[in-house]
PDB file of N, CA and C in Angstrom:
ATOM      1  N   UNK A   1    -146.285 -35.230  61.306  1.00  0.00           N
ATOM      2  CA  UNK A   1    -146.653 -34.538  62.527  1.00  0.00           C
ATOM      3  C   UNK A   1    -148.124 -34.134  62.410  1.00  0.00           C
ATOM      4  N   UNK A   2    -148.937 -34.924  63.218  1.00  0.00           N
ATOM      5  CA  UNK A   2    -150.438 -34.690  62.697  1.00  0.00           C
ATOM      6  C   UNK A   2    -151.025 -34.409  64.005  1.00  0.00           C
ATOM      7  N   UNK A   3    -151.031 -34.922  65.304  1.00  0.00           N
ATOM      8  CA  UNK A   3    -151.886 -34.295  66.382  1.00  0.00           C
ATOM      9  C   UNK A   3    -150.604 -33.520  67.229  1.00  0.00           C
ATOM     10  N   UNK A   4    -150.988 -32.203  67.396  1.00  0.00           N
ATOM     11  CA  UNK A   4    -150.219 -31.360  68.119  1.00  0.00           C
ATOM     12  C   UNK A   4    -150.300 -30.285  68.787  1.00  0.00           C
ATOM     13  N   UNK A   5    -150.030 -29.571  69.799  1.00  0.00           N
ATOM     14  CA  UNK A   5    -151.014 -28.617  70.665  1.00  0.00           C
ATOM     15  C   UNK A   5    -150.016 -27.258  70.014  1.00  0.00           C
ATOM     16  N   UNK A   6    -149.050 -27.739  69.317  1.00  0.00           N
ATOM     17  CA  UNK A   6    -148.322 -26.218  68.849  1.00  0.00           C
ATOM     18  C   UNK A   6    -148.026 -25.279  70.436  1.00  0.00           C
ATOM     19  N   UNK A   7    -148.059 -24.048  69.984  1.00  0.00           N
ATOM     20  CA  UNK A   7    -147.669 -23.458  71.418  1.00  0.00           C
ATOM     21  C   UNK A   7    -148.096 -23.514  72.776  1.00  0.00           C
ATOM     22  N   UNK A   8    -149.131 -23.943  72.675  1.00  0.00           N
ATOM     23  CA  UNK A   8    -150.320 -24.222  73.811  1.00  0.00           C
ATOM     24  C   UNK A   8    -151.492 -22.772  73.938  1.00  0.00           C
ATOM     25  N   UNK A   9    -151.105 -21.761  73.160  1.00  0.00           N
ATOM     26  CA  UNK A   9    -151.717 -20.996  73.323  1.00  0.00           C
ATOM     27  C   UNK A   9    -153.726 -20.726  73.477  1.00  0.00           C
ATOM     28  N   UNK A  10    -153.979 -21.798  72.634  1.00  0.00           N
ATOM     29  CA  UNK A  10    -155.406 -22.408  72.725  1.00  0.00           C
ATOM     30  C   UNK A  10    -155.812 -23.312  73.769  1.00  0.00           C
ATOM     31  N   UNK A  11    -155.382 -23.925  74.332  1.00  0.00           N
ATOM     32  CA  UNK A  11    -154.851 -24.126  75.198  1.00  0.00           C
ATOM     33  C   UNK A  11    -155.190 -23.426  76.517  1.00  0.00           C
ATOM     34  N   UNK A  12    -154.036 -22.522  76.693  1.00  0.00           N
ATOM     35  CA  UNK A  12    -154.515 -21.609  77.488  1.00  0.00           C
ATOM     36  C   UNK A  12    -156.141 -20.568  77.386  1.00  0.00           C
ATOM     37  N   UNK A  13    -155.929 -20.690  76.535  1.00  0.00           N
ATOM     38  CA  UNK A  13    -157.125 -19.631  76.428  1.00  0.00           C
ATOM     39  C   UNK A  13    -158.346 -20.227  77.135  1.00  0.00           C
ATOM     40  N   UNK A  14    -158.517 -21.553  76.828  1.00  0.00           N
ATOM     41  CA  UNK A  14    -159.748 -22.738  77.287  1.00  0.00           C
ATOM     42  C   UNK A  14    -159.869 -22.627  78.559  1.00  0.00           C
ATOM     43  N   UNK A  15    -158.429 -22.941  79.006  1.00  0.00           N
ATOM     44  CA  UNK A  15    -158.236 -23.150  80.845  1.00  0.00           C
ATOM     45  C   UNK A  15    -158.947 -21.715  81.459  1.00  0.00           C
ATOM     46  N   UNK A  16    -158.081 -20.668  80.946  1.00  0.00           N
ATOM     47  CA  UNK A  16    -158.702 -18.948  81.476  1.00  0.00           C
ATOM     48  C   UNK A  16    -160.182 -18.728  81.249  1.00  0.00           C
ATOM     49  N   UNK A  17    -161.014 -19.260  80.395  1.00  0.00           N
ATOM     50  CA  UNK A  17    -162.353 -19.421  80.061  1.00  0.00           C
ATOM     51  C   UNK A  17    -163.153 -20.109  80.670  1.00  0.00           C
ATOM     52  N   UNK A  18    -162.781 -21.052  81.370  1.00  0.00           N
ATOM     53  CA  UNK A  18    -163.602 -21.849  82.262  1.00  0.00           C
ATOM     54  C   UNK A  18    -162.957 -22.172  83.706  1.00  0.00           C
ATOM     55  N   UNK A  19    -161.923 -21.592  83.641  1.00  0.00           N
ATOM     56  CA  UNK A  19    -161.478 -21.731  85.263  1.00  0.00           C
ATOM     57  C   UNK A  19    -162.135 -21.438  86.158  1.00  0.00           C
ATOM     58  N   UNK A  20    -162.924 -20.054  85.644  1.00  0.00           N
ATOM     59  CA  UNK A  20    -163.684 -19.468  86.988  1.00  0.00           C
ATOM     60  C   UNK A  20    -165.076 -20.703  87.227  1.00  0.00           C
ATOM     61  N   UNK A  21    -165.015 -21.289  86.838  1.00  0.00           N
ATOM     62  CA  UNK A  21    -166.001 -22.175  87.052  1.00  0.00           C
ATOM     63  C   UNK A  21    -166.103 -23.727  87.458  1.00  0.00           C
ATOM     64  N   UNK A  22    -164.330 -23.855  86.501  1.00  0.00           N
ATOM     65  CA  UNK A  22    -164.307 -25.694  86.573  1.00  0.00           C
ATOM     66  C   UNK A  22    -163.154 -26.142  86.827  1.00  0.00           C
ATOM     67  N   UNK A  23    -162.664 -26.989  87.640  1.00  0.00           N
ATOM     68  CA  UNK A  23    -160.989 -27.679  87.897  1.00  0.00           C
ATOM     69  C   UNK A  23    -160.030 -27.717  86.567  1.00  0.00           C
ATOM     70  N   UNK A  24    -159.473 -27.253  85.718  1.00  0.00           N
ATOM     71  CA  UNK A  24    -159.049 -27.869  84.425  1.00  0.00           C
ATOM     72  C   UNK A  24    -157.859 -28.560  84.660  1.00  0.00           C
ATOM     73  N   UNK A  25    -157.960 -29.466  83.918  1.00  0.00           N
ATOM     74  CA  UNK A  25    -156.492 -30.516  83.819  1.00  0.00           C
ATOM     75  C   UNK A  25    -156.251 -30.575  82.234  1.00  0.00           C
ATOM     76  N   UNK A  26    -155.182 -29.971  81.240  1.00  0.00           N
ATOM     77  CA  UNK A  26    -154.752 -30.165  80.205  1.00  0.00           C
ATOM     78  C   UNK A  26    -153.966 -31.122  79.949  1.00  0.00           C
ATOM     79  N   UNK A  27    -154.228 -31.615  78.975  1.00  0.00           N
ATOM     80  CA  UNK A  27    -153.692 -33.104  78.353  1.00  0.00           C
ATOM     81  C   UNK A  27    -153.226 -33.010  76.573  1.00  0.00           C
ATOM     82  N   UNK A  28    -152.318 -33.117  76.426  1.00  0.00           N
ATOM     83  CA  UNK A  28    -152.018 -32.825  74.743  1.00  0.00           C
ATOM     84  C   UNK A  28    -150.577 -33.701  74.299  1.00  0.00           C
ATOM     85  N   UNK A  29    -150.443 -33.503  73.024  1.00  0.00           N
ATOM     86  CA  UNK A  29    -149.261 -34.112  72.147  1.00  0.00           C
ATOM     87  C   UNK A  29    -148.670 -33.404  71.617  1.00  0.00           C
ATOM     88  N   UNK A  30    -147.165 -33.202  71.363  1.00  0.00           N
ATOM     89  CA  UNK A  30    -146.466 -32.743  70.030  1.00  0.00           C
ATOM     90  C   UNK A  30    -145.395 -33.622  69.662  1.00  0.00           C
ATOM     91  N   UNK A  31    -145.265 -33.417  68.938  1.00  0.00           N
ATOM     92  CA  UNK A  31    -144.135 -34.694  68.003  1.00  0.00           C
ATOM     93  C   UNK A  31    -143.134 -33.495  67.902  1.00  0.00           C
ATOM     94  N   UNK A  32    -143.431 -32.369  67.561  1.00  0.00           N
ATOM     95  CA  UNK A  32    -142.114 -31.606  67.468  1.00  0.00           C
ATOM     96  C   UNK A  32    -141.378 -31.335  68.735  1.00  0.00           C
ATOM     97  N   UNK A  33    -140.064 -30.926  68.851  1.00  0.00           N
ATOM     98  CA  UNK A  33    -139.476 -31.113  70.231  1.00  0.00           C
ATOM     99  C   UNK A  33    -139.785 -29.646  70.275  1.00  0.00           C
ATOM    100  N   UNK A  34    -139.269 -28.808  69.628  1.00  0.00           N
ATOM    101  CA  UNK A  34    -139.215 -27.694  70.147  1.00  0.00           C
ATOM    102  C   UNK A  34    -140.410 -26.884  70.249  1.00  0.00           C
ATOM    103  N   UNK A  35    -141.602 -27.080  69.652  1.00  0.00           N
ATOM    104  CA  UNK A  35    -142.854 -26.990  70.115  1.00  0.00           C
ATOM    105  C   UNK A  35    -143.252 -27.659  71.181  1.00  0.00           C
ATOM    106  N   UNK A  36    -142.701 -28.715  71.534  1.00  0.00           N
ATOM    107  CA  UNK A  36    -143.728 -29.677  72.497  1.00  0.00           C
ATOM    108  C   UNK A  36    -142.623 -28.593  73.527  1.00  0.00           C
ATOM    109  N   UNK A  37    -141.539 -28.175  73.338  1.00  0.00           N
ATOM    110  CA  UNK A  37    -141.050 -27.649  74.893  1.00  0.00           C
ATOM    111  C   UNK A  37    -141.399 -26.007  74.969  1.00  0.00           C
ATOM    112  N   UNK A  38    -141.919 -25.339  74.033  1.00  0.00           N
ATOM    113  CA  UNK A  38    -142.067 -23.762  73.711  1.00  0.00           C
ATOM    114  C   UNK A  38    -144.258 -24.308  74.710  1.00  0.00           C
ATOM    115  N   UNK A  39    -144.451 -25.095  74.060  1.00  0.00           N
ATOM    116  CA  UNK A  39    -145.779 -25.260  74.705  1.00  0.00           C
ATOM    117  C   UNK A  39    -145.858 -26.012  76.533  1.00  0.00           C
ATOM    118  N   UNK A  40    -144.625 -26.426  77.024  1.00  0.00           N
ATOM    119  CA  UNK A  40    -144.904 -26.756  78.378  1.00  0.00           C
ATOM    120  C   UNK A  40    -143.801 -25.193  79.140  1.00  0.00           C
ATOM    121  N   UNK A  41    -142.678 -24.675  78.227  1.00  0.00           N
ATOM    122  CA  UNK A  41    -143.171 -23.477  78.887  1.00  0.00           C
ATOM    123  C   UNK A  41    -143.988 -22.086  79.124  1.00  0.00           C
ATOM    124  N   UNK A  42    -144.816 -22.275  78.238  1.00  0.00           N
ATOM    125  CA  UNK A  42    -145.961 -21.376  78.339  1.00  0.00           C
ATOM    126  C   UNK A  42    -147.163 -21.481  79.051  1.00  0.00           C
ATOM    127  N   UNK A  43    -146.993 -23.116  79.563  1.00  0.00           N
ATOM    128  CA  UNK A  43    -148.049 -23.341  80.520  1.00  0.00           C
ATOM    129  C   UNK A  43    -147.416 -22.815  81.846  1.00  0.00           C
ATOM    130  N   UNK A  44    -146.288 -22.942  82.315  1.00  0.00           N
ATOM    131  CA  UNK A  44    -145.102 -22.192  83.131  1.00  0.00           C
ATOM    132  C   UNK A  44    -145.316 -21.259  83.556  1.00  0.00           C
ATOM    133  N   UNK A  45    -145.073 -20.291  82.119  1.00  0.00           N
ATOM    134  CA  UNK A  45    -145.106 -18.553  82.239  1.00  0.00           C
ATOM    135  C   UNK A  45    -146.388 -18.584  82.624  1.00  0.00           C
ATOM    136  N   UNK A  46    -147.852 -18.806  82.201  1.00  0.00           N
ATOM    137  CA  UNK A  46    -148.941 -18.941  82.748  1.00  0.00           C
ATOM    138  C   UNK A  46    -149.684 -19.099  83.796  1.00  0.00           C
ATOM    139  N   UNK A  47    -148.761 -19.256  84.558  1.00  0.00           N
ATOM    140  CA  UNK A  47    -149.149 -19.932  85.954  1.00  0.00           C
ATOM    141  C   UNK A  47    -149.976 -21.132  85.725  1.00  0.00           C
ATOM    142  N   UNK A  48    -149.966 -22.030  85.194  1.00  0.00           N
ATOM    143  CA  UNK A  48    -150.562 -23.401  84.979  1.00  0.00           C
ATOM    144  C   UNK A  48    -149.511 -23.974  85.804  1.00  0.00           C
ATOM    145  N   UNK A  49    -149.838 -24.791  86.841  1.00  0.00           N
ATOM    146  CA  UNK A  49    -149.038 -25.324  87.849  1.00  0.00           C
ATOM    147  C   UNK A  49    -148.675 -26.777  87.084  1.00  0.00           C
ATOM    148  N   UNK A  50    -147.660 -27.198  87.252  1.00  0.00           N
ATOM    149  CA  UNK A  50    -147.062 -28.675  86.617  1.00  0.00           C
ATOM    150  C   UNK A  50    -148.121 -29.942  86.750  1.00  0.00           C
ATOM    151  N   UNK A  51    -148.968 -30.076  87.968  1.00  0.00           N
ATOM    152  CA  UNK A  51    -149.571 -30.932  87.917  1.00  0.00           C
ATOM    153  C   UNK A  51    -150.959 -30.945  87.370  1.00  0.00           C
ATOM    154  N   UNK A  52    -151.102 -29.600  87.042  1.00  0.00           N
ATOM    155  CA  UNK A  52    -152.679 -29.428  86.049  1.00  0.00           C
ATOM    156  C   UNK A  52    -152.099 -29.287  84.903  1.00  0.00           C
ATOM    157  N   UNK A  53    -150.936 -29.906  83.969  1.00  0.00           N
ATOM    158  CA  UNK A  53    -150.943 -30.166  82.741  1.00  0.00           C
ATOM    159  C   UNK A  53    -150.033 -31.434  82.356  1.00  0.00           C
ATOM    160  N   UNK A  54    -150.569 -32.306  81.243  1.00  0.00           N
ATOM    161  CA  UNK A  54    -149.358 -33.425  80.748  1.00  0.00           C
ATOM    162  C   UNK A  54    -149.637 -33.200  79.228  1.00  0.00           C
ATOM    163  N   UNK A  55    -148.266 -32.402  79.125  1.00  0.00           N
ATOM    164  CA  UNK A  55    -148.165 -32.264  77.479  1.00  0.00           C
ATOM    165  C   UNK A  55    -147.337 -33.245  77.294  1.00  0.00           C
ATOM    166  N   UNK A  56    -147.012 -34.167  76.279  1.00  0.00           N
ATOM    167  CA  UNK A  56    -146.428 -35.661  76.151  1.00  0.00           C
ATOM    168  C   UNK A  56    -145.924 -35.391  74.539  1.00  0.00           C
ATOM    169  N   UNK A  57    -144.464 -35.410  74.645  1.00  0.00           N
ATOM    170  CA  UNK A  57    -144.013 -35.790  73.103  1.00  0.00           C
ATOM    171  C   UNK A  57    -143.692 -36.762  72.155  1.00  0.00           C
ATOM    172  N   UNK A  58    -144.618 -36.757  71.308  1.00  0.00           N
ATOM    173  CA  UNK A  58    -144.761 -38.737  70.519  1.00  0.00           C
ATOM    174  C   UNK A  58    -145.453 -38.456  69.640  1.00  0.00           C
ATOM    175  N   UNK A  59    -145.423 -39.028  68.910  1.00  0.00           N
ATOM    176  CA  UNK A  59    -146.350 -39.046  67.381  1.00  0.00           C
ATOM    177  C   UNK A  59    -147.550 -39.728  67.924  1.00  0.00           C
ATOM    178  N   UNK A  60    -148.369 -39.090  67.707  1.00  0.00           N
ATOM    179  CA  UNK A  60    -149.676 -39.099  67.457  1.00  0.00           C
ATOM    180  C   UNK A  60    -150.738 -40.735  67.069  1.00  0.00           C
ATOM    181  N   UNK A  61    -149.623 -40.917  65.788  1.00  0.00           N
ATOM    182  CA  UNK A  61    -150.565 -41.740  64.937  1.00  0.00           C
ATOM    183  C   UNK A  61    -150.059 -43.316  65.207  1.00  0.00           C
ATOM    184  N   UNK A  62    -148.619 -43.147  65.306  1.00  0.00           N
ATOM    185  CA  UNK A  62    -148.105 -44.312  65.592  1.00  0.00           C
ATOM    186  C   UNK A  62    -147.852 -44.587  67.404  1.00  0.00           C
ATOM    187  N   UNK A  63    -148.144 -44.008  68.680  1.00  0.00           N
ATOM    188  CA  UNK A  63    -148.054 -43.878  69.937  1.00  0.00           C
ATOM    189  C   UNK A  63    -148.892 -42.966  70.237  1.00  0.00           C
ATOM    190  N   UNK A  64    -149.963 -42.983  70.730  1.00  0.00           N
ATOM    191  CA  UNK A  64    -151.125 -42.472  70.914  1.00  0.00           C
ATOM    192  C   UNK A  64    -150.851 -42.513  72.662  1.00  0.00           C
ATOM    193  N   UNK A  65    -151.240 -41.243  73.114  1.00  0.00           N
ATOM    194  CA  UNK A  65    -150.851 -40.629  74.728  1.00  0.00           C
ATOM    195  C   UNK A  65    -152.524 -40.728  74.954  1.00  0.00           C
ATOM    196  N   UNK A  66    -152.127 -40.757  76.239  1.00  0.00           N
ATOM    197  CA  UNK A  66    -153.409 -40.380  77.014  1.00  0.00           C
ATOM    198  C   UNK A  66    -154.735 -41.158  76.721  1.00  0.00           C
ATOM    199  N   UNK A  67    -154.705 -42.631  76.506  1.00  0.00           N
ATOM    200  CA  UNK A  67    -155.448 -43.146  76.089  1.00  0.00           C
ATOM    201  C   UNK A  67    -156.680 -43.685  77.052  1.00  0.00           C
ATOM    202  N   UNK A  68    -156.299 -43.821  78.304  1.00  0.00           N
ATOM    203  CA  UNK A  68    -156.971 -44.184  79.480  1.00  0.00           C
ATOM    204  C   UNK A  68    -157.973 -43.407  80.170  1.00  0.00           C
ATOM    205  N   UNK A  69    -157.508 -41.780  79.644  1.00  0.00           N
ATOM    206  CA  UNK A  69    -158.509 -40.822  79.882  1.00  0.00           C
ATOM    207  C   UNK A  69    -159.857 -40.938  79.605  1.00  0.00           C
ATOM    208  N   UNK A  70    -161.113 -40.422  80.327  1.00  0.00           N
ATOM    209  CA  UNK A  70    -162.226 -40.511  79.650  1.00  0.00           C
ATOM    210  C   UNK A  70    -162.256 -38.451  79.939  1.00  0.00           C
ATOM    211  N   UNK A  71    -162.202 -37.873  78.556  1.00  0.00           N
ATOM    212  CA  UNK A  71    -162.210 -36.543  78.790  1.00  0.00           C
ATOM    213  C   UNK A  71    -163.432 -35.921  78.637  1.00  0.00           C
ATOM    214  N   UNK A  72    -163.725 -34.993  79.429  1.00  0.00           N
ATOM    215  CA  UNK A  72    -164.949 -34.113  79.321  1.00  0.00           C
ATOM    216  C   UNK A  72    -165.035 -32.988  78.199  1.00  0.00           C
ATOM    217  N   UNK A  73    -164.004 -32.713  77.708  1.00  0.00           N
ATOM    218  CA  UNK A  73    -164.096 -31.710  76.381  1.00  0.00           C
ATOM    219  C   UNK A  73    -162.874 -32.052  75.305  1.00  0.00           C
ATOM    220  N   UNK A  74    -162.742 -32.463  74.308  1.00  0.00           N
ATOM    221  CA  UNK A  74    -162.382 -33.068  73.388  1.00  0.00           C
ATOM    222  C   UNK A  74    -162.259 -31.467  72.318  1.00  0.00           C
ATOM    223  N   UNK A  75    -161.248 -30.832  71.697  1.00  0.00           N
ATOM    224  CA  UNK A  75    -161.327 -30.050  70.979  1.00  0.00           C
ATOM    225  C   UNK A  75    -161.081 -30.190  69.835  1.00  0.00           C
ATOM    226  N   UNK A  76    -161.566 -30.181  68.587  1.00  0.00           N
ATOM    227  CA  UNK A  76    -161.127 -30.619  67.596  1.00  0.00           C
ATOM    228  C   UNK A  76    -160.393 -29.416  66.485  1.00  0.00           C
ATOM    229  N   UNK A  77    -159.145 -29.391  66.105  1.00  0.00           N
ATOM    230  CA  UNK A  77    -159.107 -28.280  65.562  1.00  0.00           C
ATOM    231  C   UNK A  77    -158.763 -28.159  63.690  1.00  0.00           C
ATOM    232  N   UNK A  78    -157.936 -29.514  63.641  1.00  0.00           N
ATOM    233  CA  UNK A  78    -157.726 -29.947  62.367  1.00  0.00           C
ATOM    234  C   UNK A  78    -158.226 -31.376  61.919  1.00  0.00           C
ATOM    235  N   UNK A  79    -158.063 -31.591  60.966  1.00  0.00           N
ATOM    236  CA  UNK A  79    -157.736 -33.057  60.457  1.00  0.00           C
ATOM    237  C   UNK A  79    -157.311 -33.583  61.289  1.00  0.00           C
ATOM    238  N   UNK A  80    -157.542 -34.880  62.099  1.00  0.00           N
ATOM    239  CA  UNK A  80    -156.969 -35.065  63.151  1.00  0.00           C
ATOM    240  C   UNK A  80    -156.352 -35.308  64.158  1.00  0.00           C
ATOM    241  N   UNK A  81    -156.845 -33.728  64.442  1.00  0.00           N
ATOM    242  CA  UNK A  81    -156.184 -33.268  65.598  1.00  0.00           C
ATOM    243  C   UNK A  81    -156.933 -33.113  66.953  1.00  0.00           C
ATOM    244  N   UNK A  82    -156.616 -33.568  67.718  1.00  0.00           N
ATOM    245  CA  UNK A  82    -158.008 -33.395  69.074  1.00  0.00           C
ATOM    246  C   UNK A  82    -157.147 -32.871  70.275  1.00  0.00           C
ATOM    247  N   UNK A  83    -157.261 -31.906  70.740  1.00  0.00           N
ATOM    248  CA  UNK A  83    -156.907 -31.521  72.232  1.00  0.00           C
ATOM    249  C   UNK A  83    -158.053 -31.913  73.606  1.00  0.00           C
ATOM    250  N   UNK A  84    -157.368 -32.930  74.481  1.00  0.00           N
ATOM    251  CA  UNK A  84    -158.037 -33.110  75.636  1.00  0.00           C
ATOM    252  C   UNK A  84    -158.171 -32.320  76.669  1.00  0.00           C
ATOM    253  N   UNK A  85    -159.507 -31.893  77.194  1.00  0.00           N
ATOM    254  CA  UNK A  85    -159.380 -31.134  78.438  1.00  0.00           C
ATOM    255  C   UNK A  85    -159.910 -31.432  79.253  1.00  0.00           C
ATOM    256  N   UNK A  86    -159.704 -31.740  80.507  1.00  0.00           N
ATOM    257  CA  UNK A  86    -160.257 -32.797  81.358  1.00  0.00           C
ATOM    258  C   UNK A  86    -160.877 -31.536  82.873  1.00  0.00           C
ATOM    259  N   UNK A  87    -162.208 -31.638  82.592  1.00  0.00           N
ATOM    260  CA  UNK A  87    -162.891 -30.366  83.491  1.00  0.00           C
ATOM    261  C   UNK A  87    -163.783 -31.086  84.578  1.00  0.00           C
ATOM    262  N   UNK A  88    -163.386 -30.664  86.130  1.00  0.00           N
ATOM    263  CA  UNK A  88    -163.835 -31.358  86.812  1.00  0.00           C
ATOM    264  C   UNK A  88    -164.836 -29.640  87.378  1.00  0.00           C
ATOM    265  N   UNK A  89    -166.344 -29.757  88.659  1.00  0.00           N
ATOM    266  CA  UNK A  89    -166.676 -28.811  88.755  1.00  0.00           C
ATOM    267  C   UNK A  89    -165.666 -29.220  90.267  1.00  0.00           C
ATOM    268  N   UNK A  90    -166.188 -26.809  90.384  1.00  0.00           N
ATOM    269  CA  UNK A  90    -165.735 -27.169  91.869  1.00  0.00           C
ATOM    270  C   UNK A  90    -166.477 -27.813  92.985  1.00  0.00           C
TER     271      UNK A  90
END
């Protein structure tokens, strides 16, 4: 289990940090189930509306998500690990 957004809590924090300024669309992976579902409902509780996020559950290394994207902020947090955030202005 090597790229993974864990709770989404970083995540969130990004979106609340630049919202006042930029469209955000979150894009991420978890291979774990019960993380990948503890992190799409916290985008939920958040008010992150369903269509400004695609958290996708799959391994990383062997099925790689979201490949078609060209993302505007790329987060890097581990070994890697990269969270996509796709920021449009208003």
């Amino acid at each position: 289990m090597i790229q993974r957004v864990g709770s989404g809590s970083l995540l969130l924090r990004v979106k609340r940090e630049a919202a006042q300024d930029y469209k955000i669309k979150i894009y991420g992976q978890e291979l774990n189930r019960t993380t990948y579902n503890l992190a799409r409902m916290n985008m939920i509780l958040h008010d992150v509306h369903y269509a400004d996020f695609d958290i996708r559950q799959e391994n990383t290394l062997e099925h790689p998500q979201h490949r078609d994207l060209r993302l505007m902020l790329l987060l890097p947090i581990r070994r890697f690990l990269h969270i996509g955030v796709r920021i449009r202005c208003l």
